[in-house]
C-alpha atoms as a PDB file:
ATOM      1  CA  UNK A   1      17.088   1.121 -86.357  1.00  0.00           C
ATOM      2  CA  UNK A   2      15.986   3.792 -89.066  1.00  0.00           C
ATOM      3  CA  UNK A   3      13.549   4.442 -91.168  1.00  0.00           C
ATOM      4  CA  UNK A   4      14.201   4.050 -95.266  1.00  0.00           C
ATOM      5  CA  UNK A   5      11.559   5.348 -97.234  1.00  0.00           C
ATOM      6  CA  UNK A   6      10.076   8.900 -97.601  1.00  0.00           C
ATOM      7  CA  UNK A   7       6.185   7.582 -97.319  1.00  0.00           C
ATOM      8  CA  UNK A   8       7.303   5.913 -93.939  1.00  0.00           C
ATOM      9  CA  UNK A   9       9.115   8.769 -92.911  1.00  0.00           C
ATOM     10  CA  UNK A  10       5.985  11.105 -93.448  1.00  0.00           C
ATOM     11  CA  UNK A  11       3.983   8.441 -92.167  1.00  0.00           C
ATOM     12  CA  UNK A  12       6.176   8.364 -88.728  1.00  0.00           C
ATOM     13  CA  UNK A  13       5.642  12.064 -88.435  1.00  0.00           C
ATOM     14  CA  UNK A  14       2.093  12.083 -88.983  1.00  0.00           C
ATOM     15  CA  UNK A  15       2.049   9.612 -86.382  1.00  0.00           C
ATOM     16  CA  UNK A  16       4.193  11.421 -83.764  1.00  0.00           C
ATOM     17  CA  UNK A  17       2.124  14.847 -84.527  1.00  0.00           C
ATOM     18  CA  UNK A  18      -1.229  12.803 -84.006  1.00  0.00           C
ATOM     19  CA  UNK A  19       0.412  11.689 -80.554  1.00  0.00           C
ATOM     20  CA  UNK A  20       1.440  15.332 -79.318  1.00  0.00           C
ATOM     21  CA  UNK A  21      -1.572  17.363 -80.731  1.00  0.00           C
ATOM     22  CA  UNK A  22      -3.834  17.879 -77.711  1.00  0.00           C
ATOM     23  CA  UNK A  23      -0.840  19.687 -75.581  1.00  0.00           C
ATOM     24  CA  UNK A  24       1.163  21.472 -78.728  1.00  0.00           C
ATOM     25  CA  UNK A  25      -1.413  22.931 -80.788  1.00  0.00           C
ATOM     26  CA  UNK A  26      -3.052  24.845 -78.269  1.00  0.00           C
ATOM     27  CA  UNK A  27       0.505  25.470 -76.805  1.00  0.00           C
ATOM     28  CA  UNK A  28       1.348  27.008 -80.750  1.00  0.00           C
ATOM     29  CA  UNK A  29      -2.008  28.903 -80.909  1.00  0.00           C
ATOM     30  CA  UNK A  30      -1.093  30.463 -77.005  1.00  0.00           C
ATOM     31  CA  UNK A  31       2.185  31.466 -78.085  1.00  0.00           C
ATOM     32  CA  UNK A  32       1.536  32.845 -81.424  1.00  0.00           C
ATOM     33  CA  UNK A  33      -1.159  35.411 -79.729  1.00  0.00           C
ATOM     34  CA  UNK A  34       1.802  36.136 -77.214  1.00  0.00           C
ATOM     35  CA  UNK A  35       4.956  35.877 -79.201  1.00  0.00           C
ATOM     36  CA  UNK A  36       3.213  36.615 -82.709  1.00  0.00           C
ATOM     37  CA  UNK A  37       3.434  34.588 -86.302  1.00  0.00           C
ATOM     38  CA  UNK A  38       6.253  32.064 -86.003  1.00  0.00           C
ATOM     39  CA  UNK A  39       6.436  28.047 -86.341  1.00  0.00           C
ATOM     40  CA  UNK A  40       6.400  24.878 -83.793  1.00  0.00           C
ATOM     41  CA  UNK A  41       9.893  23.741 -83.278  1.00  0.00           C
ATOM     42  CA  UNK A  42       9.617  19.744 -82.330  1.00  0.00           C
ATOM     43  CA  UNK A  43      13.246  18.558 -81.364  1.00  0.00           C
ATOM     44  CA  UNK A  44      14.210  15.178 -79.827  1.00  0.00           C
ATOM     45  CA  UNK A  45      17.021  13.264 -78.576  1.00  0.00           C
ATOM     46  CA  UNK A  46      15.265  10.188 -79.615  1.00  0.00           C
ATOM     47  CA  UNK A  47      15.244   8.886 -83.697  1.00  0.00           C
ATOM     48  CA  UNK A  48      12.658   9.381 -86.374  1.00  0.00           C
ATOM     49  CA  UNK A  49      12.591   5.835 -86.147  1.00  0.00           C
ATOM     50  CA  UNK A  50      12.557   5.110 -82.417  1.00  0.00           C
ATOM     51  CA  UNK A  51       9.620   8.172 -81.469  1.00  0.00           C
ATOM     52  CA  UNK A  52       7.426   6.153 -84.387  1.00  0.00           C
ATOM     53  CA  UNK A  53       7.168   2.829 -82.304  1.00  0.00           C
ATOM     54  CA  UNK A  54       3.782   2.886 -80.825  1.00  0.00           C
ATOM     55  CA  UNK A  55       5.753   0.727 -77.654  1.00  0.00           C
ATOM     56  CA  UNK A  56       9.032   1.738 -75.954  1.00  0.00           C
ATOM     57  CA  UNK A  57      10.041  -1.165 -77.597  1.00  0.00           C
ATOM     58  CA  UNK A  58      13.148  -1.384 -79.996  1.00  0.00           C
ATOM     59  CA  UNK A  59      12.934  -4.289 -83.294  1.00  0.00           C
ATOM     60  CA  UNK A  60      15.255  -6.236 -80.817  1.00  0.00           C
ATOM     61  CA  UNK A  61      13.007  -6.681 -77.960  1.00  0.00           C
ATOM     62  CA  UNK A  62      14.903  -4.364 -75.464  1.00  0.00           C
ATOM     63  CA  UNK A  63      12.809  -1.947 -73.808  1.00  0.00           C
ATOM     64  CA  UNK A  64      14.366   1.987 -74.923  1.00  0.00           C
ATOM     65  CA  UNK A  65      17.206   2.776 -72.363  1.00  0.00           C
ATOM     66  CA  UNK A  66      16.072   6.612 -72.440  1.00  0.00           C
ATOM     67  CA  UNK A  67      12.301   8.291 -72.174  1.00  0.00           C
ATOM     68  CA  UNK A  68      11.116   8.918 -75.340  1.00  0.00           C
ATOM     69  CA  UNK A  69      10.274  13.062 -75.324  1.00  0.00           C
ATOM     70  CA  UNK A  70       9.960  15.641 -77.476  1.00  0.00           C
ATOM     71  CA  UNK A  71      11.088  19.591 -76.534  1.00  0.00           C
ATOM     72  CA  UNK A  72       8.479  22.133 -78.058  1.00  0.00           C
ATOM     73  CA  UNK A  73       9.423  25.513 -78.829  1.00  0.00           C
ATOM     74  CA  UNK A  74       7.233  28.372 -80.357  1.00  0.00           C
ATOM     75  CA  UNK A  75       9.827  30.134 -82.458  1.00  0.00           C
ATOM     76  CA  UNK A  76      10.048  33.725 -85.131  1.00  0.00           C
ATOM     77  CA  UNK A  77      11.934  33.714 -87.902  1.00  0.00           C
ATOM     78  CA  UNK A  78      13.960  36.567 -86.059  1.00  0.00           C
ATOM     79  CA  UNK A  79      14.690  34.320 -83.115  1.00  0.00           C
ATOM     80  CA  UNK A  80      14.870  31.060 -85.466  1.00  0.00           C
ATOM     81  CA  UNK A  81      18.106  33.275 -87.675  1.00  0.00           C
ATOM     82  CA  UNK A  82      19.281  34.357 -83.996  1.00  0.00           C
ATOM     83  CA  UNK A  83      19.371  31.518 -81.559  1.00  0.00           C
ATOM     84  CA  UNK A  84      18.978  28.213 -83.658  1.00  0.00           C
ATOM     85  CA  UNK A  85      21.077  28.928 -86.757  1.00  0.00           C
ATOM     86  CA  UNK A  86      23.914  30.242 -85.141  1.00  0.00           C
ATOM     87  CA  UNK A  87      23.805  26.963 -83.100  1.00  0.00           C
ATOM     88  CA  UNK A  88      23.442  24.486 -85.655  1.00  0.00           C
ATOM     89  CA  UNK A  89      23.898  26.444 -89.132  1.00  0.00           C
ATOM     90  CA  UNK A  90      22.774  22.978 -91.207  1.00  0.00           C
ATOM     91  CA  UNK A  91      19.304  24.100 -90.043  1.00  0.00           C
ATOM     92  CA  UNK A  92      19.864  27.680 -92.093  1.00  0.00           C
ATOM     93  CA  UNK A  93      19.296  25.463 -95.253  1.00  0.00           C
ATOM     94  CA  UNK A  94      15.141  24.821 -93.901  1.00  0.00           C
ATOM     95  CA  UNK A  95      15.040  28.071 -94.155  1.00  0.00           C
ATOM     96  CA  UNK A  96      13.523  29.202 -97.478  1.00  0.00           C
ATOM     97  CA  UNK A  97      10.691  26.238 -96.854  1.00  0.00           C
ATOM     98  CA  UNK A  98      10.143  27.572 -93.490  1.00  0.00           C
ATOM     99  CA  UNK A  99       9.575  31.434 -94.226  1.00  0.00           C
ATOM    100  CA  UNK A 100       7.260  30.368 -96.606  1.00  0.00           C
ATOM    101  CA  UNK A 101       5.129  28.213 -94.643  1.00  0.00           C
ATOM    102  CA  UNK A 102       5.021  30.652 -92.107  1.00  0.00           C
ATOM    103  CA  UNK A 103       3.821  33.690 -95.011  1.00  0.00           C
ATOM    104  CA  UNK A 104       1.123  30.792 -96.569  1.00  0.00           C
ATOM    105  CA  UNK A 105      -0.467  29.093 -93.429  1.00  0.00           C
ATOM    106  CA  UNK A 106      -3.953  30.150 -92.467  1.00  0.00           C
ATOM    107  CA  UNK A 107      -3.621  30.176 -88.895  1.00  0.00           C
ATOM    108  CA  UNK A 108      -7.153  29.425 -88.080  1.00  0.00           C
ATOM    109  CA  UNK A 109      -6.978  25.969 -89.474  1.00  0.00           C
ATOM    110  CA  UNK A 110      -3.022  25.455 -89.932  1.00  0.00           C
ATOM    111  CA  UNK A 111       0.613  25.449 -87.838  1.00  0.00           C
ATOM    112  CA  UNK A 112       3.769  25.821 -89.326  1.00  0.00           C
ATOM    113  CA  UNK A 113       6.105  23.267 -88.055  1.00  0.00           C
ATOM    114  CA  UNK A 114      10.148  22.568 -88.278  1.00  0.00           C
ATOM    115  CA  UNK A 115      10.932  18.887 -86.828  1.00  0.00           C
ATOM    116  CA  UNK A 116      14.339  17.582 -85.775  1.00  0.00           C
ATOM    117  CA  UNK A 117      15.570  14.568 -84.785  1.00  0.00           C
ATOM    118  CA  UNK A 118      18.469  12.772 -83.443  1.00  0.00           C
ATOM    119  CA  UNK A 119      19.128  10.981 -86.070  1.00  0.00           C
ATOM    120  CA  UNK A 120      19.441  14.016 -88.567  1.00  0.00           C
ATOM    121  CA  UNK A 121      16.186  13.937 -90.010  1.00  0.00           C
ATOM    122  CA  UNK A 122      14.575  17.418 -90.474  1.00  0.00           C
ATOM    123  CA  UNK A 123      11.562  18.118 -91.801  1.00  0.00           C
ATOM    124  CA  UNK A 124       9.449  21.199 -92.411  1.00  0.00           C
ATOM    125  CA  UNK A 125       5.506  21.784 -93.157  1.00  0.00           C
ATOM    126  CA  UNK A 126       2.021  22.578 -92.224  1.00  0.00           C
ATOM    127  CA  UNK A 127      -0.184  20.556 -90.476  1.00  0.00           C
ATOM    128  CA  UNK A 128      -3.695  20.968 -89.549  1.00  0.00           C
ATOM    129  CA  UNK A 129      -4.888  22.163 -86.410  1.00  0.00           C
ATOM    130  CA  UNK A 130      -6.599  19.641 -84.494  1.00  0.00           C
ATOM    131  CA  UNK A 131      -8.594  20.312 -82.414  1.00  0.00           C
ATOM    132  CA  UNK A 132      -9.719  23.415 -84.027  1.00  0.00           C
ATOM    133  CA  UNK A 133      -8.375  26.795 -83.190  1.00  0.00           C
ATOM    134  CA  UNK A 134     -11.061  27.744 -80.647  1.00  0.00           C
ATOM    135  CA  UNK A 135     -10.819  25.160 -78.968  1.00  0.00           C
ATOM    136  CA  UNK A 136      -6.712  25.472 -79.142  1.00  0.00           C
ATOM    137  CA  UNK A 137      -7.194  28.867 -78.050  1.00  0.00           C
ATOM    138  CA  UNK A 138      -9.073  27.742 -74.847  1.00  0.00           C
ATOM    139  CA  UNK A 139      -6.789  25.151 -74.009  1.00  0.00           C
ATOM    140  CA  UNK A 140      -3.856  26.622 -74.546  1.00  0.00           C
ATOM    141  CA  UNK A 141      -5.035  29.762 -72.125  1.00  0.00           C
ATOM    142  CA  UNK A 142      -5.839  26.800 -69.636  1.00  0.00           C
ATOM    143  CA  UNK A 143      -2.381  25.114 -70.058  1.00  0.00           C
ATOM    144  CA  UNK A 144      -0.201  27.810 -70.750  1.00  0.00           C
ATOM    145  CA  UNK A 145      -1.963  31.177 -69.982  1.00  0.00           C
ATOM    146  CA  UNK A 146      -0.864  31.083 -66.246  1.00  0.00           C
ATOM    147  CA  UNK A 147       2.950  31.534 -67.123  1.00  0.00           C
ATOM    148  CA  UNK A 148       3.584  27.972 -66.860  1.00  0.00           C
ATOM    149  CA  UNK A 149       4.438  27.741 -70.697  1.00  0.00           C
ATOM    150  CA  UNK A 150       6.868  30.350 -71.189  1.00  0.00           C
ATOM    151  CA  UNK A 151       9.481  28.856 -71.818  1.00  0.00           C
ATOM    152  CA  UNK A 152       9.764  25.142 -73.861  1.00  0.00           C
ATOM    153  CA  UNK A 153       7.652  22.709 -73.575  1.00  0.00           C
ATOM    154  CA  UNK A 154       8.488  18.984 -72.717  1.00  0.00           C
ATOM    155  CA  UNK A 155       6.430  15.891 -73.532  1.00  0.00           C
ATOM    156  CA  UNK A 156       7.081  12.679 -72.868  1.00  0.00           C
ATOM    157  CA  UNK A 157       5.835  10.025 -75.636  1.00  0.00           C
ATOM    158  CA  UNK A 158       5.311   7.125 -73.227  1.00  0.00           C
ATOM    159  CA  UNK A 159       2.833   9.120 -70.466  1.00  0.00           C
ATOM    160  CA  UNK A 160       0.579   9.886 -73.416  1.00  0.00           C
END
C-alpha cells in the first residue's frame, strides 16, 4: 500500500499532524523553552500510507499486524548534525530546508517539523500551532513539566 501523488501525500500528513496535535505541540513549545529553538522530529515504523488510514485497517481488509505510533523528538540543529545524520546521512540532504524553517518560523504561532517514515518518505515544514501557544505552553508544563517528557515521546495512533 502507498501513497502516489504529492497532494495526497500532503494531505496524509496534514491528517496525521491534526491527529497528534493536542500531545506534540505543547510537547514542542515545553521543549523549545527547555532545550531552546530546534524542530519536531515525527518518526514511525509504520508507512505514510498506513498512519493515513483513519482505521487500523489495511485496503485488504486485514486489521494492521503492528500498533500504529509515532516517536516524537524535540531536536537542534547541533544535535540533528550530531546524533541523526551520522545515523542515517540521507537525512543530511533535509538539511538546508530544515535550518531555514527553523531561522523563519514565528514560534508563537508556528513549529518547525522534519517527518519520517518507514516507507522513505521525508518531509520537512511548518505547521501551525494548534492550539495556540499559551495554551501549548500550559499543557505542555502539565504533560511534560514534571520530567516525564525528557526524553522522546511515544504516541500511539489507534488510542487517540
Amino acid at each position: 500500500m502507498m501513497i502516489i501523488f504529492g497532494e495526497d501525500k500532503d494531505t496524509a500528513r496534514q491528517d496525521i499532524l491534526s491527529r497528534i496535535r493536542f500531545y506534540a505541540y505543547p510537547y514542542a513549545v515545553h521543549k523549545s523553552s527547555v532545550i531552546g529553538k530546534g524542530f519536531l522530529f515525527v518518526q514511525s515504523d509504520s508507512s505514510l500510507a498506513v498512519l493515513s488510514l483513519p482505521v487500523p485497517i489495511l485496503s485488504n481488509g486485514r486489521r494492521c499486524t503492528t500498533q500504529r505510533s509515532v516517536l516524537l523528538h524535540w531536536l537542534t540543529l547541533k544535535e540533528y548534525d550530531s546524533e541523526v545524520c551520522m545515523d542515517d546521512f540521507e537525512l543530511a540532504a533535509a538539511r538546508k530546508e530544515l535550518k531555514e524553517a527553523i531561522d523563519t518560523h514565528d514560534e508563537k504561532v508556528e513549529v518547525p517539523v522534519l517527518m519520517r517514515f518507514r516507507c522513505g518518505h521525508v518531509a520537512v515544514g511548518i505547521a501551525p500551532l494548534v492550539p495556540d501557544f499559551n495554551l501549548c505552553k500550559v499543557l505542555g508544563k502539565e504533560y511534560y513539566g514534571s520530567g516525564q517528557g525528557d526524553g522522546a515521546l511515544q504516541l500511539n495512533i489507534d488510542d487517540m
